[in-house]
C-alpha atoms as a PDB file:
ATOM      1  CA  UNK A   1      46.455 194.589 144.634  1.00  0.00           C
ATOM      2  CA  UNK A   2      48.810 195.162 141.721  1.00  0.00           C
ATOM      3  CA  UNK A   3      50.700 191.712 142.526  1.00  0.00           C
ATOM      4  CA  UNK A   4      46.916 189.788 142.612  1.00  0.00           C
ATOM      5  CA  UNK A   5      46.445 191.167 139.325  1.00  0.00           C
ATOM      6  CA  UNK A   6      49.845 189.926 137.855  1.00  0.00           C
ATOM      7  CA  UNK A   7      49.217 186.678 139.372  1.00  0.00           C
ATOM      8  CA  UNK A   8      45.646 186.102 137.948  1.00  0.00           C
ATOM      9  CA  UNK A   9      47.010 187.217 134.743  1.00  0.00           C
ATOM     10  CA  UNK A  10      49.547 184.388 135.081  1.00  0.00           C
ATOM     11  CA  UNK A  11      47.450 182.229 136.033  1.00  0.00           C
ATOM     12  CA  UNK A  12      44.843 182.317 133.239  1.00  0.00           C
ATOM     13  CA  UNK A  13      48.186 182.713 130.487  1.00  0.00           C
ATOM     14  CA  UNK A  14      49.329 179.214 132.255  1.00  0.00           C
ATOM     15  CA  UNK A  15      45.969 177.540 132.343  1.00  0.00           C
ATOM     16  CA  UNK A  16      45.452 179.044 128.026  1.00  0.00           C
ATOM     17  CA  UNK A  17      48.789 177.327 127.229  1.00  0.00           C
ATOM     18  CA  UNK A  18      48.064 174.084 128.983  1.00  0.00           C
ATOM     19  CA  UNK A  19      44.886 173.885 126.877  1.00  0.00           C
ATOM     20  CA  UNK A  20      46.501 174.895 123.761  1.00  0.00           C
ATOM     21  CA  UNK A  21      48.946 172.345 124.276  1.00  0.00           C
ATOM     22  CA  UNK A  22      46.572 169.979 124.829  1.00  0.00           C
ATOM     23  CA  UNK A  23      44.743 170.571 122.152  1.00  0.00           C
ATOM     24  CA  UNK A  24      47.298 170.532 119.910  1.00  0.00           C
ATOM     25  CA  UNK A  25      48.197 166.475 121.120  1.00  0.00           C
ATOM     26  CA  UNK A  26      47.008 164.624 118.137  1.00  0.00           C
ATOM     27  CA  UNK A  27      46.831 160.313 118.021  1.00  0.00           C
ATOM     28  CA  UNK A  28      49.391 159.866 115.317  1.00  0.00           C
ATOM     29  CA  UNK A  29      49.564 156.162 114.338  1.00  0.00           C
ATOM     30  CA  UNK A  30      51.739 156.654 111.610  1.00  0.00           C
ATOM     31  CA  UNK A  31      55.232 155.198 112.109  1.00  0.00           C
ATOM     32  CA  UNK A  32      54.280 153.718 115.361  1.00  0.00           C
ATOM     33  CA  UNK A  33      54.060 150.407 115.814  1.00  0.00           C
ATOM     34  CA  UNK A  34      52.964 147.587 118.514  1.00  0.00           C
ATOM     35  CA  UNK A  35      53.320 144.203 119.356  1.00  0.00           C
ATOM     36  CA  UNK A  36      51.778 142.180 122.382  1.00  0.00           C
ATOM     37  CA  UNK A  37      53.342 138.918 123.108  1.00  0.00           C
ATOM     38  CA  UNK A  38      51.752 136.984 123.068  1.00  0.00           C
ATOM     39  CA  UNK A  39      49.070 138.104 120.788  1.00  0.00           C
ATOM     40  CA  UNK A  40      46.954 134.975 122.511  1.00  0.00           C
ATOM     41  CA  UNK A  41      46.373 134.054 126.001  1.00  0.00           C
ATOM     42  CA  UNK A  42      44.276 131.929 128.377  1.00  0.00           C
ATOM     43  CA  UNK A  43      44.261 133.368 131.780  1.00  0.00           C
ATOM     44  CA  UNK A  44      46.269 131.054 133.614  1.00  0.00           C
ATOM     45  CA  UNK A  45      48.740 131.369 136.819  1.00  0.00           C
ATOM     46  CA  UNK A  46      51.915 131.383 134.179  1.00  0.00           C
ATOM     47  CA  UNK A  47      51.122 135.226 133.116  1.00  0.00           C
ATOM     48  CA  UNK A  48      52.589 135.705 136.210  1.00  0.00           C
ATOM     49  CA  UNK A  49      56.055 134.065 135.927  1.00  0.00           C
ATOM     50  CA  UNK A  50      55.961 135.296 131.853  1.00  0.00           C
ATOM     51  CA  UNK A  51      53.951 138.095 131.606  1.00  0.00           C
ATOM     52  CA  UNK A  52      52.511 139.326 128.569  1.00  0.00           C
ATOM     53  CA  UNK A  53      54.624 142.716 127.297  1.00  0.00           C
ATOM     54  CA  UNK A  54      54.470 144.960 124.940  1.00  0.00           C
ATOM     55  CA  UNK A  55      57.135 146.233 122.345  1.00  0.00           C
ATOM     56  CA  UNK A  56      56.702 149.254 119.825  1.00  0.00           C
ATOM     57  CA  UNK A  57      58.748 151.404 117.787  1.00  0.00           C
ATOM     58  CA  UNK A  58      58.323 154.569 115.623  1.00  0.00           C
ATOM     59  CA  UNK A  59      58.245 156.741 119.382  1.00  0.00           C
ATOM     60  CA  UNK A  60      59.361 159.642 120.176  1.00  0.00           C
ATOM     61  CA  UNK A  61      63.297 158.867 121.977  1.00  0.00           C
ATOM     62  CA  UNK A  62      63.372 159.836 125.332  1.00  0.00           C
ATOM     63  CA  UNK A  63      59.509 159.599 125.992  1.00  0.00           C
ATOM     64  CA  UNK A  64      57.611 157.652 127.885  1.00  0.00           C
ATOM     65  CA  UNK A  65      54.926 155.296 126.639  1.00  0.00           C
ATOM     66  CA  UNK A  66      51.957 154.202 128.227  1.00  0.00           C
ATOM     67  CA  UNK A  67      50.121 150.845 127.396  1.00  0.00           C
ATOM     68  CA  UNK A  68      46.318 150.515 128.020  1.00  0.00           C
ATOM     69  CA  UNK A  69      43.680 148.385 126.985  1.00  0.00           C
ATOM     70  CA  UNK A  70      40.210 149.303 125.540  1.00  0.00           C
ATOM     71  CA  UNK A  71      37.205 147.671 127.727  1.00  0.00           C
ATOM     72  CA  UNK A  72      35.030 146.866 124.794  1.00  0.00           C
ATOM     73  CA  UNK A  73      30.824 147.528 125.702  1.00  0.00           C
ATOM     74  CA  UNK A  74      29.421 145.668 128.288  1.00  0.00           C
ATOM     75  CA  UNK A  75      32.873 144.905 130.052  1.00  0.00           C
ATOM     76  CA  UNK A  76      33.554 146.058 132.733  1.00  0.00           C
ATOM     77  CA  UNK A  77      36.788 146.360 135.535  1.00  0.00           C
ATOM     78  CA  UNK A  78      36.321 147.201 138.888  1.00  0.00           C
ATOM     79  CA  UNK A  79      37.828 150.142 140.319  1.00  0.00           C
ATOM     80  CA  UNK A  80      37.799 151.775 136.084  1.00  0.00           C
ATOM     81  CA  UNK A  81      35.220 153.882 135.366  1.00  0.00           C
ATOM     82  CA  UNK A  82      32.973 152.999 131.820  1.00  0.00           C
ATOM     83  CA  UNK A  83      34.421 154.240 129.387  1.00  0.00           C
ATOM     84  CA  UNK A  84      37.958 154.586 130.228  1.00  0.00           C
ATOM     85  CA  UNK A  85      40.798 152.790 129.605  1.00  0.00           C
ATOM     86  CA  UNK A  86      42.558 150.039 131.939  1.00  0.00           C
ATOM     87  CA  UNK A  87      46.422 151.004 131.920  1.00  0.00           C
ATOM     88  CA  UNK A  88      48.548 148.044 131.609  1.00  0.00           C
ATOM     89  CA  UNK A  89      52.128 148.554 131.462  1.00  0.00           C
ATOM     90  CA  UNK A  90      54.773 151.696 130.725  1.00  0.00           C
ATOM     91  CA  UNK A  91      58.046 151.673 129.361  1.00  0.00           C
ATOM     92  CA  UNK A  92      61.074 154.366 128.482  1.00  0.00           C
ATOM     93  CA  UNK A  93      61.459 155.144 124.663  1.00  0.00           C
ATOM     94  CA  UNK A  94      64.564 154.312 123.536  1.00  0.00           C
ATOM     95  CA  UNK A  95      66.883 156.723 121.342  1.00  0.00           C
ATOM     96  CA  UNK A  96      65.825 154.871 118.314  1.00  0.00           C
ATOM     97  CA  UNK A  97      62.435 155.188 119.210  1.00  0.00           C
ATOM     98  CA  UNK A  98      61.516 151.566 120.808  1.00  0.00           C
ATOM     99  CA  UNK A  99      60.168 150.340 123.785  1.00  0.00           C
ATOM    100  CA  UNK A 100      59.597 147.074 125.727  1.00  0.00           C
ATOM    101  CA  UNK A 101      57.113 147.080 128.430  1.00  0.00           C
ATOM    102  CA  UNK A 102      55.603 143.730 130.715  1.00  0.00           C
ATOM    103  CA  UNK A 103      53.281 143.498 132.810  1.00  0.00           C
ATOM    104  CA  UNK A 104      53.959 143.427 136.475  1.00  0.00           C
ATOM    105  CA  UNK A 105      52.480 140.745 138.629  1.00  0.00           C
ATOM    106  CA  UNK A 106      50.192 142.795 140.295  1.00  0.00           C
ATOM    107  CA  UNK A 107      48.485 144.456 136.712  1.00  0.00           C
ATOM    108  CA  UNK A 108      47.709 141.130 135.555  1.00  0.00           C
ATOM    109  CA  UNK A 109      46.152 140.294 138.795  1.00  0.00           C
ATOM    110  CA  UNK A 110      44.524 142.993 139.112  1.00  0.00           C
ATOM    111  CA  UNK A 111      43.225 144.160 135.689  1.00  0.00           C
ATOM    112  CA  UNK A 112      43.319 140.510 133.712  1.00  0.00           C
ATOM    113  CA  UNK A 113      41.956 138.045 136.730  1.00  0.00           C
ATOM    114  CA  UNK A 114      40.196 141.225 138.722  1.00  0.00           C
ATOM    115  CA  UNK A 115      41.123 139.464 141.951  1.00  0.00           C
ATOM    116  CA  UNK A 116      40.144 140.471 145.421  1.00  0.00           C
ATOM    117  CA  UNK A 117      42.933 140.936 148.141  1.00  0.00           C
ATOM    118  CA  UNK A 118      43.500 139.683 151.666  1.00  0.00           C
ATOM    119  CA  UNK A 119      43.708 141.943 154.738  1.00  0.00           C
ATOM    120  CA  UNK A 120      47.607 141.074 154.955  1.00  0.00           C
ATOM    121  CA  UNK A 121      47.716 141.836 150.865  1.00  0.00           C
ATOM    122  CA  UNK A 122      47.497 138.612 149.500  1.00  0.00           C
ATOM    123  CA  UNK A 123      45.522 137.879 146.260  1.00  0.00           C
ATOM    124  CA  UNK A 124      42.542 136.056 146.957  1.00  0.00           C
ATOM    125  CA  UNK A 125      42.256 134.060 143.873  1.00  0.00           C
ATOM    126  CA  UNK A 126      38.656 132.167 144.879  1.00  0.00           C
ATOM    127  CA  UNK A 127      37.110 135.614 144.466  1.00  0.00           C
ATOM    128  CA  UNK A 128      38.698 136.588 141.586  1.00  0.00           C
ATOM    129  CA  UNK A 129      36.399 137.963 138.432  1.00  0.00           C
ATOM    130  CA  UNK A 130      38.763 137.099 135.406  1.00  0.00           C
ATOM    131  CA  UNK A 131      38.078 138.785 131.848  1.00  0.00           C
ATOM    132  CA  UNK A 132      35.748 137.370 129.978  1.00  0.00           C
ATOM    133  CA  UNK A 133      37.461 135.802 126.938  1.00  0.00           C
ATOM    134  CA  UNK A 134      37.735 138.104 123.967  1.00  0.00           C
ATOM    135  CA  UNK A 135      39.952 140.384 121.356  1.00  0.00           C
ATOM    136  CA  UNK A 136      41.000 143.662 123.366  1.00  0.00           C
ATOM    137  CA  UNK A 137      42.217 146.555 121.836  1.00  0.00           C
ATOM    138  CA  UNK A 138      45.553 147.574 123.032  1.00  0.00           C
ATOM    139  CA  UNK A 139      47.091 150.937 122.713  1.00  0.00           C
ATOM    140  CA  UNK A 140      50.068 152.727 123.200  1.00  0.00           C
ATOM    141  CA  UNK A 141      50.689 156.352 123.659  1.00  0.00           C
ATOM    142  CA  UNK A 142      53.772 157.871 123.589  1.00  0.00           C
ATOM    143  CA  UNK A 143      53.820 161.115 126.837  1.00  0.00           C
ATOM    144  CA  UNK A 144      54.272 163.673 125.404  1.00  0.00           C
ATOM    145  CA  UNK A 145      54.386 163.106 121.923  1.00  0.00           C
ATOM    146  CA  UNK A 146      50.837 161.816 121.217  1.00  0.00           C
ATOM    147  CA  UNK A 147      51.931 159.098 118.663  1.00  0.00           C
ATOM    148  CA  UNK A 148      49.885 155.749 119.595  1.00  0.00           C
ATOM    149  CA  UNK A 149      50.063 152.806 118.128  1.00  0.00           C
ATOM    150  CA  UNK A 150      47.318 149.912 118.471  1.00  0.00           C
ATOM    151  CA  UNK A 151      47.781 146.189 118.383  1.00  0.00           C
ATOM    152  CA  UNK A 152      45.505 143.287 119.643  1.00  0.00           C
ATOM    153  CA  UNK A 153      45.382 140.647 122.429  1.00  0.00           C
ATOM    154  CA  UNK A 154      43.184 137.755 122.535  1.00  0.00           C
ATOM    155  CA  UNK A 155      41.966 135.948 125.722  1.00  0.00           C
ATOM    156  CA  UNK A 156      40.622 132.223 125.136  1.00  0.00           C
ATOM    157  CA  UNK A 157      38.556 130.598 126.914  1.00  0.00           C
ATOM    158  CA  UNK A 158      41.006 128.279 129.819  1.00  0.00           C
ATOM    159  CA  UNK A 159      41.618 124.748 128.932  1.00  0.00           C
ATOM    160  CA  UNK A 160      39.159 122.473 130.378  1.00  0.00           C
ATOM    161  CA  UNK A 161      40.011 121.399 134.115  1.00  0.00           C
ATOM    162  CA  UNK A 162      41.368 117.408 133.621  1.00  0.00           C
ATOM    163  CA  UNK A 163      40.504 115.454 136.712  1.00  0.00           C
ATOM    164  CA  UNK A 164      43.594 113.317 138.469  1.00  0.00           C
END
């Protein structure tokens, strides 16, 4: 009984620090910094052979930093719940503080055309949902620093279809 006790007090000293920690995490923008390149995009089948990435500095060296974007009201992503974030891309902090993050094919596919997939894990581009175009809010966090940094991307509207 004497071991229960030492464990439950362990327990609730563990789960108290964890939420201090926590707690003490605050969104520093500061000296961080972010850039999306591009800053501009149509959705088009090229974001997959030159995907768009992230770069920021002013990090904490040695962290990781994790690169979401903000749905803004009335958008939504399958799969995300409302109100969270869509996470885009990560990337190891540098020992100056930098990172460079892209994309990976299936991200964009996922989060930027919201396809649907085949049975044998193909996309399925004809039932594909794509963003509505826009300015998103992009953020980075550094884990487990809490310094973000917050940068833009704009989606145009594609180029109209020519006919052959």
């Amino acid at each position: 009984m004497r071991q229960y006790n030492w464990m439950l007090v362990g327990i609730v000293l563990a789960v108290a620090l964890m939420i201090v920690g926590h707690s003490g995490v605050k969104s520093v923008a500061g000296d961080a910094a972010l850039t999306v390149v591009p800053d501009k995009t149509a959705l088009s089948p090229e974001l997959i052979k030159q995907p768009v990435q992230f770069k920021g500095t002013g990090f904490e060296p040695g962290e990781t930093a994790v690169v979401e974007m903000v749905l803004p009201k009335g958008v939504t992503v399958k799969t995300v719940a409302e109100g969270e974030n869509v996470g885009l891309a990560f990337g190891d902090v540098d020992d100056k503080g930098a990172f460079v993050a892209k994309m990976a094919p299936t991200a964009t596919l996922n989060w930027f055309f919201q396809t649907e997939w085949t049975k044998d894990m193909k996309p399925n581009l004809k039932e594909a949902k794509p963003l509505p175009p826009g300015t998103y809010e992009i953020v980075a966090t550094g884990m487990p620093s809490g310094k973000t940094a917050k940068a833009t991307l704009e989606i145009l509207k594609p180029a109209p279809k020519t006919e052959k």
